[in-house]
C-alpha atoms as a PDB file:
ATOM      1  CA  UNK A   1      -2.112  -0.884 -17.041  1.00  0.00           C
ATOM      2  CA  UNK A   2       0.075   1.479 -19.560  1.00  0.00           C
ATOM      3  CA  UNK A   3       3.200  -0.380 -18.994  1.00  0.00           C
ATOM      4  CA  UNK A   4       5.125   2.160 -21.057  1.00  0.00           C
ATOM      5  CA  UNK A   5       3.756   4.813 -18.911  1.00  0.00           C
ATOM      6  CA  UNK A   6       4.809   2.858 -15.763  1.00  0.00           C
ATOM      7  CA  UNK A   7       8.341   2.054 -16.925  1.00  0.00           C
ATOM      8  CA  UNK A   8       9.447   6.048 -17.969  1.00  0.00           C
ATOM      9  CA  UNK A   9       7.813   6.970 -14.773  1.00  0.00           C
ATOM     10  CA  UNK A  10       9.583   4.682 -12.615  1.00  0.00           C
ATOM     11  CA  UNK A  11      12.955   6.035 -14.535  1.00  0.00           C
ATOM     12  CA  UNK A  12      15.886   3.456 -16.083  1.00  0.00           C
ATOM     13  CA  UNK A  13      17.805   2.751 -12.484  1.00  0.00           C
ATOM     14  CA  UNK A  14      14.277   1.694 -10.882  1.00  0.00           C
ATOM     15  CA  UNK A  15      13.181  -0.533 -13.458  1.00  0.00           C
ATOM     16  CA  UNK A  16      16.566  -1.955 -14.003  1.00  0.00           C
ATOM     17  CA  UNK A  17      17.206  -2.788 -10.243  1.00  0.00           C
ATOM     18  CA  UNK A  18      13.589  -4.335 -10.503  1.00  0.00           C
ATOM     19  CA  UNK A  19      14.403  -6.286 -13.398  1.00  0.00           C
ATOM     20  CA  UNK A  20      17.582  -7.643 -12.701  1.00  0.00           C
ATOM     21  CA  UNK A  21      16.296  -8.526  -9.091  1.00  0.00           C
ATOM     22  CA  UNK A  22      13.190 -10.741 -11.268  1.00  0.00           C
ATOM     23  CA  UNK A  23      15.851 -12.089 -13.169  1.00  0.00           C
ATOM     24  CA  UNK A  24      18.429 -13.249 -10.686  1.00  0.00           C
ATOM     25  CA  UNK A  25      15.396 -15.089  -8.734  1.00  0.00           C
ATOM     26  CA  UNK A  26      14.302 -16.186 -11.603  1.00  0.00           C
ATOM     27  CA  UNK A  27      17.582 -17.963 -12.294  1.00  0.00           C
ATOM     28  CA  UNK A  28      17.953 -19.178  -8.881  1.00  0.00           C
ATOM     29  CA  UNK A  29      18.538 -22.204  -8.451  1.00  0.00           C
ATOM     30  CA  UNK A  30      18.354 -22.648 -12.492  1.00  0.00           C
ATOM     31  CA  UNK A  31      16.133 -21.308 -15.718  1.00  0.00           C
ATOM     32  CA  UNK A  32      12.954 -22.501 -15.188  1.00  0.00           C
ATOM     33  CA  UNK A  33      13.044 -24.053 -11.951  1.00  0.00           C
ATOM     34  CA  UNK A  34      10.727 -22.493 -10.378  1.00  0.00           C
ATOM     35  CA  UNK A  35       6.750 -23.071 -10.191  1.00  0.00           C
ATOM     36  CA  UNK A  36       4.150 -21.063 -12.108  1.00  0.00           C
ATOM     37  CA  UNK A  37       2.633 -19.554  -8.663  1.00  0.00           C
ATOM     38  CA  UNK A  38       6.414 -18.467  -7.690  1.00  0.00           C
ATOM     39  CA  UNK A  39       7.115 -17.110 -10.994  1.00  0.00           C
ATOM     40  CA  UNK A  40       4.053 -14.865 -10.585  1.00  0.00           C
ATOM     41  CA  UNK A  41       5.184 -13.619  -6.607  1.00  0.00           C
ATOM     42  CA  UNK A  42       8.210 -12.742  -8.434  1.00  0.00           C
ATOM     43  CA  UNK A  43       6.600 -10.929 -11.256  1.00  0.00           C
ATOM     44  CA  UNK A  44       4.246  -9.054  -9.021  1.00  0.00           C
ATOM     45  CA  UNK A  45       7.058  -8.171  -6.702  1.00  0.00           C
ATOM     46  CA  UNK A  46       8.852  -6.598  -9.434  1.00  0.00           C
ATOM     47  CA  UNK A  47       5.589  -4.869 -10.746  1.00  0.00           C
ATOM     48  CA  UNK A  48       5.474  -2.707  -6.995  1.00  0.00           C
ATOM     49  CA  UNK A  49       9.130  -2.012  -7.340  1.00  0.00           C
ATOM     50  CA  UNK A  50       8.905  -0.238  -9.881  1.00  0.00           C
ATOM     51  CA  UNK A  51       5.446   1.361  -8.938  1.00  0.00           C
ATOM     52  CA  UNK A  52       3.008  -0.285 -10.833  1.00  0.00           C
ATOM     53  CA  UNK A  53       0.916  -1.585  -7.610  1.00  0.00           C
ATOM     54  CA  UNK A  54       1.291  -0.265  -3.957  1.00  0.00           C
ATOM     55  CA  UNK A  55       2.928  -1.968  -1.546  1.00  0.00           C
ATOM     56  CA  UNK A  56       0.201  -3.618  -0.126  1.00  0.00           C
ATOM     57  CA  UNK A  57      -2.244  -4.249  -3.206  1.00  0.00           C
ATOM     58  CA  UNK A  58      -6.211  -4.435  -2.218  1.00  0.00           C
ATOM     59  CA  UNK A  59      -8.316  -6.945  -4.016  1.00  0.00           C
ATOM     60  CA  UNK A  60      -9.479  -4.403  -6.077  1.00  0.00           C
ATOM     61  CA  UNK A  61      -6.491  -2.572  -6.946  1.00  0.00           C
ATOM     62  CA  UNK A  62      -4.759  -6.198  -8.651  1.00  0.00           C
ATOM     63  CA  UNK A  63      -8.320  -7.012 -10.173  1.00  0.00           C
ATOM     64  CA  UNK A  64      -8.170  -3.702 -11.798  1.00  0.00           C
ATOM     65  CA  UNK A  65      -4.292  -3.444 -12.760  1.00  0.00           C
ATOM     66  CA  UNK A  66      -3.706  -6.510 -13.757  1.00  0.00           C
ATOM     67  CA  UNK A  67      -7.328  -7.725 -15.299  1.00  0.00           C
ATOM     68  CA  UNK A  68      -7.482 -11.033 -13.020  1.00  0.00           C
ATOM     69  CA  UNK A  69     -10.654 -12.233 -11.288  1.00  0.00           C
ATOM     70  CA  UNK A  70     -11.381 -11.632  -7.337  1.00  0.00           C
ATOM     71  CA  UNK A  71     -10.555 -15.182  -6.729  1.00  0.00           C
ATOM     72  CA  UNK A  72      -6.927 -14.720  -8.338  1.00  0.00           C
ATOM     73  CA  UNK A  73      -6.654 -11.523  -6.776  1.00  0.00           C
ATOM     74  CA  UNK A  74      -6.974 -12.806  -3.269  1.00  0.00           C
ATOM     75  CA  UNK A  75      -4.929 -15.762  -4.130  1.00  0.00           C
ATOM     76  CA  UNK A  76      -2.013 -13.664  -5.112  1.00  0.00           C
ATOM     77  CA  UNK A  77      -2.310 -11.583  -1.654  1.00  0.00           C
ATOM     78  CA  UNK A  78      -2.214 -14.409   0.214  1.00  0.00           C
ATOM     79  CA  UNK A  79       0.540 -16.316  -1.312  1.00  0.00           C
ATOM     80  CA  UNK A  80       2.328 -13.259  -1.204  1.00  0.00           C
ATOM     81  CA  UNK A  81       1.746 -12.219   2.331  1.00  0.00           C
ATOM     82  CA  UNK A  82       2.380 -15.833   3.938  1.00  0.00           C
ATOM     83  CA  UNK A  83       6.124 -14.867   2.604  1.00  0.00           C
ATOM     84  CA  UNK A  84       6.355 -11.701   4.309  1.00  0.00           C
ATOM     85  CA  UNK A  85       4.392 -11.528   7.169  1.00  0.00           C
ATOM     86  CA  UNK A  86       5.480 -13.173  10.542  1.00  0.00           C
ATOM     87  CA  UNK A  87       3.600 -14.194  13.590  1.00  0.00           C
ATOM     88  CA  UNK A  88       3.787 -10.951  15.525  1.00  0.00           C
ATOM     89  CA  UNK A  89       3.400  -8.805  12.717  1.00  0.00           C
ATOM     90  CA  UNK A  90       0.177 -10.697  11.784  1.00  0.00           C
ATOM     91  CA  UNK A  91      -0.867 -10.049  15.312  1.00  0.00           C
ATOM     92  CA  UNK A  92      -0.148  -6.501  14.967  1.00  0.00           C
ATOM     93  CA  UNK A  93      -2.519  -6.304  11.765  1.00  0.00           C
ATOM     94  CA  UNK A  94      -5.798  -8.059  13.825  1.00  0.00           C
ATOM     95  CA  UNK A  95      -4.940  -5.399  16.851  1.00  0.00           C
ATOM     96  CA  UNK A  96      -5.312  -2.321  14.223  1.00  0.00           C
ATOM     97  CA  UNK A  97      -8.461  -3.968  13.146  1.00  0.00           C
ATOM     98  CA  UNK A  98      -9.911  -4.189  16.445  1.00  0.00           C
ATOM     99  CA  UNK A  99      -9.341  -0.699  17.212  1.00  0.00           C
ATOM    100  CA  UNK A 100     -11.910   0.032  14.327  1.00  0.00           C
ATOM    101  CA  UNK A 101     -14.975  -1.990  14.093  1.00  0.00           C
ATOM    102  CA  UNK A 102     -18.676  -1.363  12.796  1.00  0.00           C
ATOM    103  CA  UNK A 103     -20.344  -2.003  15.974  1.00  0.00           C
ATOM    104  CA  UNK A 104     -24.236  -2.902  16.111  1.00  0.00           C
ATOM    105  CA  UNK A 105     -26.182  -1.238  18.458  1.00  0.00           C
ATOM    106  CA  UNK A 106     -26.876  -3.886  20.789  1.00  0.00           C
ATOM    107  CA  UNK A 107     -23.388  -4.603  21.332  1.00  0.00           C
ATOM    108  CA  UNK A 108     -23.168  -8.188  20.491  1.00  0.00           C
ATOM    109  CA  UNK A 109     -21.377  -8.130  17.012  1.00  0.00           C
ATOM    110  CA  UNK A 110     -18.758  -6.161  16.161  1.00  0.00           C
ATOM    111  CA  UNK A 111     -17.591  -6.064  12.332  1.00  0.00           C
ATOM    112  CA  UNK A 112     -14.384  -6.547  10.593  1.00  0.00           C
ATOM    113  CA  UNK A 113     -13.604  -5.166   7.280  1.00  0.00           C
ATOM    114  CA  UNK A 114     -10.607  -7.561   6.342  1.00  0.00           C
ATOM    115  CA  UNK A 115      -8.798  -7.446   2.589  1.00  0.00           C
ATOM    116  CA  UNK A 116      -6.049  -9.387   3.407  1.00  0.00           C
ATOM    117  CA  UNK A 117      -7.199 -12.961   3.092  1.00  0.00           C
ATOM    118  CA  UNK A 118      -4.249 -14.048   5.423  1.00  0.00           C
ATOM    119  CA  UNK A 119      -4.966 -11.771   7.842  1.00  0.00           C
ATOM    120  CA  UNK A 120      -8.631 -13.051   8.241  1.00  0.00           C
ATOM    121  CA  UNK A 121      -7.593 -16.199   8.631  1.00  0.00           C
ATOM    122  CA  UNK A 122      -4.801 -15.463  11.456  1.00  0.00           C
ATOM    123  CA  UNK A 123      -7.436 -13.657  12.913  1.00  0.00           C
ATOM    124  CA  UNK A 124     -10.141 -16.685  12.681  1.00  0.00           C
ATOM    125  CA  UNK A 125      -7.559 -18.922  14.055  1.00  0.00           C
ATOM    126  CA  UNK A 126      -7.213 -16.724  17.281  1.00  0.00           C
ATOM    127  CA  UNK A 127     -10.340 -17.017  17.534  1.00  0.00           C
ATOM    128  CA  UNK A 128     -11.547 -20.393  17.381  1.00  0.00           C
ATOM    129  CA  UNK A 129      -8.428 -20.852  19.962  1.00  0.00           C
ATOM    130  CA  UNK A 130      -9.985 -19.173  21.930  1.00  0.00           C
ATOM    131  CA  UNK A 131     -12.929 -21.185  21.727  1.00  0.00           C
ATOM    132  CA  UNK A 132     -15.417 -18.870  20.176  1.00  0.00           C
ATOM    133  CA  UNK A 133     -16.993 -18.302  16.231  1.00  0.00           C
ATOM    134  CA  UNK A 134     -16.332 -16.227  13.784  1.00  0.00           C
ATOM    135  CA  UNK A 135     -19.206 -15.501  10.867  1.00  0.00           C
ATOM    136  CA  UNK A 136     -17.847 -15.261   7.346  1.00  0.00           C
ATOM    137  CA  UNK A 137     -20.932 -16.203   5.537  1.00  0.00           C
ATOM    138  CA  UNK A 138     -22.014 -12.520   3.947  1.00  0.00           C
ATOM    139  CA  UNK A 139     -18.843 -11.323   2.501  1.00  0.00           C
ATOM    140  CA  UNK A 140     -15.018 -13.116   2.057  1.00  0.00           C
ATOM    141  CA  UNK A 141     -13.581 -10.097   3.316  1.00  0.00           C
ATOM    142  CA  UNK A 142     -16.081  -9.206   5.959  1.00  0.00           C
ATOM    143  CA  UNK A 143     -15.820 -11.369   9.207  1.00  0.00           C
ATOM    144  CA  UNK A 144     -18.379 -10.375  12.164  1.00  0.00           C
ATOM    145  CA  UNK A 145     -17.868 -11.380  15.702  1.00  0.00           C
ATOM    146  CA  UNK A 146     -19.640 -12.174  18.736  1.00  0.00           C
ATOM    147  CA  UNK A 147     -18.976  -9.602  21.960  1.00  0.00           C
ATOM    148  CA  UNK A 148     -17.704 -12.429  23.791  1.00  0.00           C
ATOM    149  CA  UNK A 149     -15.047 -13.417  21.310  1.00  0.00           C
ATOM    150  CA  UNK A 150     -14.157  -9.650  21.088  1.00  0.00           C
ATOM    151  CA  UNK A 151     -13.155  -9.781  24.620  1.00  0.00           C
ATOM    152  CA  UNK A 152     -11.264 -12.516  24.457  1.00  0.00           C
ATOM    153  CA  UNK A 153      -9.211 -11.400  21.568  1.00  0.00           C
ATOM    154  CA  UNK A 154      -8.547  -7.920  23.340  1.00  0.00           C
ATOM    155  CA  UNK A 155      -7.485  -9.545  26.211  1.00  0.00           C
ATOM    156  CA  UNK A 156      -4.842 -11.985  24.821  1.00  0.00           C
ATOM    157  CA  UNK A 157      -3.502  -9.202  22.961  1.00  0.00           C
ATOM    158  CA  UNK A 158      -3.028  -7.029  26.220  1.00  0.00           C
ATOM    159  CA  UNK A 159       0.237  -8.585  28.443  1.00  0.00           C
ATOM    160  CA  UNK A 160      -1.131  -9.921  31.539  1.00  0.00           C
ATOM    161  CA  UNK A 161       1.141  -7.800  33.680  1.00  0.00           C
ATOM    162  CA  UNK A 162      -0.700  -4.585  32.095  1.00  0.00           C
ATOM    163  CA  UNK A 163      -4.442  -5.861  32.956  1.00  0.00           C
ATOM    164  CA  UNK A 164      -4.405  -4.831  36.028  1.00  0.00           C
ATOM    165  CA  UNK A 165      -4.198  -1.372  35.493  1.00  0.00           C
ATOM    166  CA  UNK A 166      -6.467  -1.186  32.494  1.00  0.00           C
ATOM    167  CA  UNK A 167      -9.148  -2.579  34.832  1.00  0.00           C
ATOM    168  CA  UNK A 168      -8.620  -0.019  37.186  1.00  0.00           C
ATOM    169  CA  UNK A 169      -8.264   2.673  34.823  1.00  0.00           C
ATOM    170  CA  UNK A 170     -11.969   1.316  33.086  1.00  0.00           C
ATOM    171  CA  UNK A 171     -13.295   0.819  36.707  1.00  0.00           C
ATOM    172  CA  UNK A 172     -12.474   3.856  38.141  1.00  0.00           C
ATOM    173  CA  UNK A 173     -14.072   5.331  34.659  1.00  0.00           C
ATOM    174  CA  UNK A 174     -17.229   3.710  35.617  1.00  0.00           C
ATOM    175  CA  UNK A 175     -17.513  -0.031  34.524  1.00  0.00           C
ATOM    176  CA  UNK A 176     -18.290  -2.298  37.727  1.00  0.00           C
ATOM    177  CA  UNK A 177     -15.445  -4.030  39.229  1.00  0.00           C
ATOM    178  CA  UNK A 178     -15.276  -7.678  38.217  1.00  0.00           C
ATOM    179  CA  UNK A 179     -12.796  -9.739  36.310  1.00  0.00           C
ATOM    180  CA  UNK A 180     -11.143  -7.893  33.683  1.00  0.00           C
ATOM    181  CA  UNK A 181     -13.161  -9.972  31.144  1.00  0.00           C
ATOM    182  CA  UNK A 182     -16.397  -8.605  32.951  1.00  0.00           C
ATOM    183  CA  UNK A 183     -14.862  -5.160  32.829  1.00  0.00           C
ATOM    184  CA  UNK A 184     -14.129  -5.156  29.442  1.00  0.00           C
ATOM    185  CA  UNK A 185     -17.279  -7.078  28.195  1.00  0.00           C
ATOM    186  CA  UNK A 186     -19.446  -4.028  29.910  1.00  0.00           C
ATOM    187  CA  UNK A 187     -17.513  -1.401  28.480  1.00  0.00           C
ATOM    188  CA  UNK A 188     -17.952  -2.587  24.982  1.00  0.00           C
ATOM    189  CA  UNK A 189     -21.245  -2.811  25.920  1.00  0.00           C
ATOM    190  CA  UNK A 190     -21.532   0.569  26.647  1.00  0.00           C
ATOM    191  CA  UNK A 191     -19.119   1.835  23.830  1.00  0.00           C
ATOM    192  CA  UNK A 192     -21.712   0.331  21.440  1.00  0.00           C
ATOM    193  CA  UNK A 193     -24.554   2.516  23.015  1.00  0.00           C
ATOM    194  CA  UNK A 194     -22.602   5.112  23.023  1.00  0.00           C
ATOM    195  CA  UNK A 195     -21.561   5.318  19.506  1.00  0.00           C
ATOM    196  CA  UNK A 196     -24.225   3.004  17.159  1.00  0.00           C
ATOM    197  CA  UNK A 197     -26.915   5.006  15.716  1.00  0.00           C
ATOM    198  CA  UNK A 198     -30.186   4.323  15.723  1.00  0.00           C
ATOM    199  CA  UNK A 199     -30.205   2.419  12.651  1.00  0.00           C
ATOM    200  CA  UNK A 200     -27.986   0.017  13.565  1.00  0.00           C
ATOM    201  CA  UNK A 201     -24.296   0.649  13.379  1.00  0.00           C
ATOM    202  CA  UNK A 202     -21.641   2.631  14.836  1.00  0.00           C
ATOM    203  CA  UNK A 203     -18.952   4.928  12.941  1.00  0.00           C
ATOM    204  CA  UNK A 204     -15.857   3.135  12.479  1.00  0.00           C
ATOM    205  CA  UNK A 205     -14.135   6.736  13.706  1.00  0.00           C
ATOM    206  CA  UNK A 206     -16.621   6.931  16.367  1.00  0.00           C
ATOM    207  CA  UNK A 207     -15.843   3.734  17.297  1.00  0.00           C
ATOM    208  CA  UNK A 208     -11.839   3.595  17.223  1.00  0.00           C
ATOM    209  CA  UNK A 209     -11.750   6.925  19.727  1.00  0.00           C
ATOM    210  CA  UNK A 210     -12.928   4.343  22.835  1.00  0.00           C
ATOM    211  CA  UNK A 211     -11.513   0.919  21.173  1.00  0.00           C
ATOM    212  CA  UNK A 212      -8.098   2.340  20.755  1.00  0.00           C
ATOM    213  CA  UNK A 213      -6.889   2.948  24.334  1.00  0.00           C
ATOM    214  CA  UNK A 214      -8.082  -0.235  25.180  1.00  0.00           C
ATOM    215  CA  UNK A 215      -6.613  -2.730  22.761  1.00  0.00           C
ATOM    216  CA  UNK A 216      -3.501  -0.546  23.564  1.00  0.00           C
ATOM    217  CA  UNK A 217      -3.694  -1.031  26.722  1.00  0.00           C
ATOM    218  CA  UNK A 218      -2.745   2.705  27.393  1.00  0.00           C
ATOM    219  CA  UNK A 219      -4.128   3.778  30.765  1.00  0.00           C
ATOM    220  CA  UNK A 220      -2.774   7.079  30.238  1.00  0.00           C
ATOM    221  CA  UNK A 221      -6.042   9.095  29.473  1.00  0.00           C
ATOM    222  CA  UNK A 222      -8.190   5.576  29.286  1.00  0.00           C
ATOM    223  CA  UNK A 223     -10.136   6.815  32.086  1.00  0.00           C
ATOM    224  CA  UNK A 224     -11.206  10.128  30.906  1.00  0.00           C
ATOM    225  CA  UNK A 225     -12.184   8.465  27.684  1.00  0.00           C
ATOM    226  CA  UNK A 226     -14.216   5.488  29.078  1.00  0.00           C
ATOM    227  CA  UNK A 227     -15.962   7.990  31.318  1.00  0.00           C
ATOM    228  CA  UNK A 228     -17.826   9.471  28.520  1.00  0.00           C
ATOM    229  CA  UNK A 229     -19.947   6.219  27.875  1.00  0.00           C
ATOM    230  CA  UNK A 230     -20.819   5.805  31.582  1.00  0.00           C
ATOM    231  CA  UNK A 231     -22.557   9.296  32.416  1.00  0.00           C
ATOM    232  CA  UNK A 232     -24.305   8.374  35.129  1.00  0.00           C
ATOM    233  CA  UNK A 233     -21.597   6.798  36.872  1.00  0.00           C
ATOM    234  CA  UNK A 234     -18.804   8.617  35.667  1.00  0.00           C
ATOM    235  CA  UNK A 235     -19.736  12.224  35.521  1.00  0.00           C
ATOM    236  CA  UNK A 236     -18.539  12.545  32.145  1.00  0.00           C
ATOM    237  CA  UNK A 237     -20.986  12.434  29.879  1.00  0.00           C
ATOM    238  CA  UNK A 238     -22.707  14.169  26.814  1.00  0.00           C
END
């Protein structure tokens, strides 16, 4: 990182706000007060104030920048993130990633591309709450699920007064009327024939078209989307 570069490009008023905002926390509650881990949050906060990093910093981007390891890297976005982030807004995070899996063609794991440390474990957390697995084994920031636990994650994020009508929407669309768990468990089923290719795995765009509506719970359109993967039984198809 050309600091020099960063500092005339960010202009005297930004980088003065952003240091006298690292100073005054820095001083709070007294001159070296604070812990080495808080000193760097503080540090790092400056360094996106002033434009140095992006707001919210991949691994790769701090590994790069600032010439630290993975492990430090992920460290510093977690630390950093348990300060920001609340519950709901966490929530909000593992929705958006649900809307865009890698699904396999069989239908029985979907895949999560997750930087955010934090957010992989909020997102682990719901899940094992809900009494089902998640696999983290290949990849720190890649977390695969079973269909099952899918379902149950899309369906405690959709308000139980709003089920009703995304089953109806998603039966009348073709899926066979059972309990909304059923409903939804066959349309991802279907979703994941519909979009996986042959050798295995489905576009993440292709994907997020059909997943979308229905971690949204929007029933506007829902049906006329859904129909697509059930041809035979709802007209639409390719």
């Amino acid at each position: 990182m050309d600091l020099d570069e960063v500092v005339r490009q960010a202009g005297d008023e930004r980088s003065a706000i952003a240091l006298k905002g690292l100073l005054r926390r820095f001083l709070d509650p007294a001159f070296g007060a604070l812990p080495k881990s808080e000193i760097e949050l503080l540090v790092l906060n400056a360094l996106e104030e002033i434009g140095a990093i992006s707001s919210e910093p991949g691994v790769y981007e701090l590994v790069s920048t600032l010439r630290v390891t993975r492990t430090k890297a992920r460290k510093l976005i977690y630390e950093r993130e348990l300060r920001r982030l609340s519950v709901s807004e966490l929530d909000s995070r593992v929705k958006n990633l649900l809307k865009r899996p890698i699904i396999q063609k069989s239908g029985d794991q979907f895949v999560l591309e997750i930087e955010n440390p934090l957010i992989s474990d909020h997102l682990r957390s719901k899940v094992q709450l809900l009494g089902h697995v998640s696999d983290g084994s290949f990849s720190p920031s890649i977390v695969k699920l079973p269909l099952d636990a899918v379902v149950a994650l899309i369906e405690l994020y959709i308000p139980e007064h709003e089920r009703q009508p995304v089953k109806e929407a998603l039966v009348a669309a073709g899926a066979p009327d059972q309990s909304f768990k059923g409903v939804l468990k066959a349309v991802l089923k279907k979703v994941a024939g519909k979009v996986a290719s042959d050798t295995g795995e489905a576009l993440l765009e292709s994907a997020s078209g059909y997943m979308s509506p229905i971690v949204d719970g929007a029933v506007d359109g829902l049906t006329e989307k859904i129909s697509e993967v059930f041809p035979a039984e709802g007209g639409n198809g390719d």
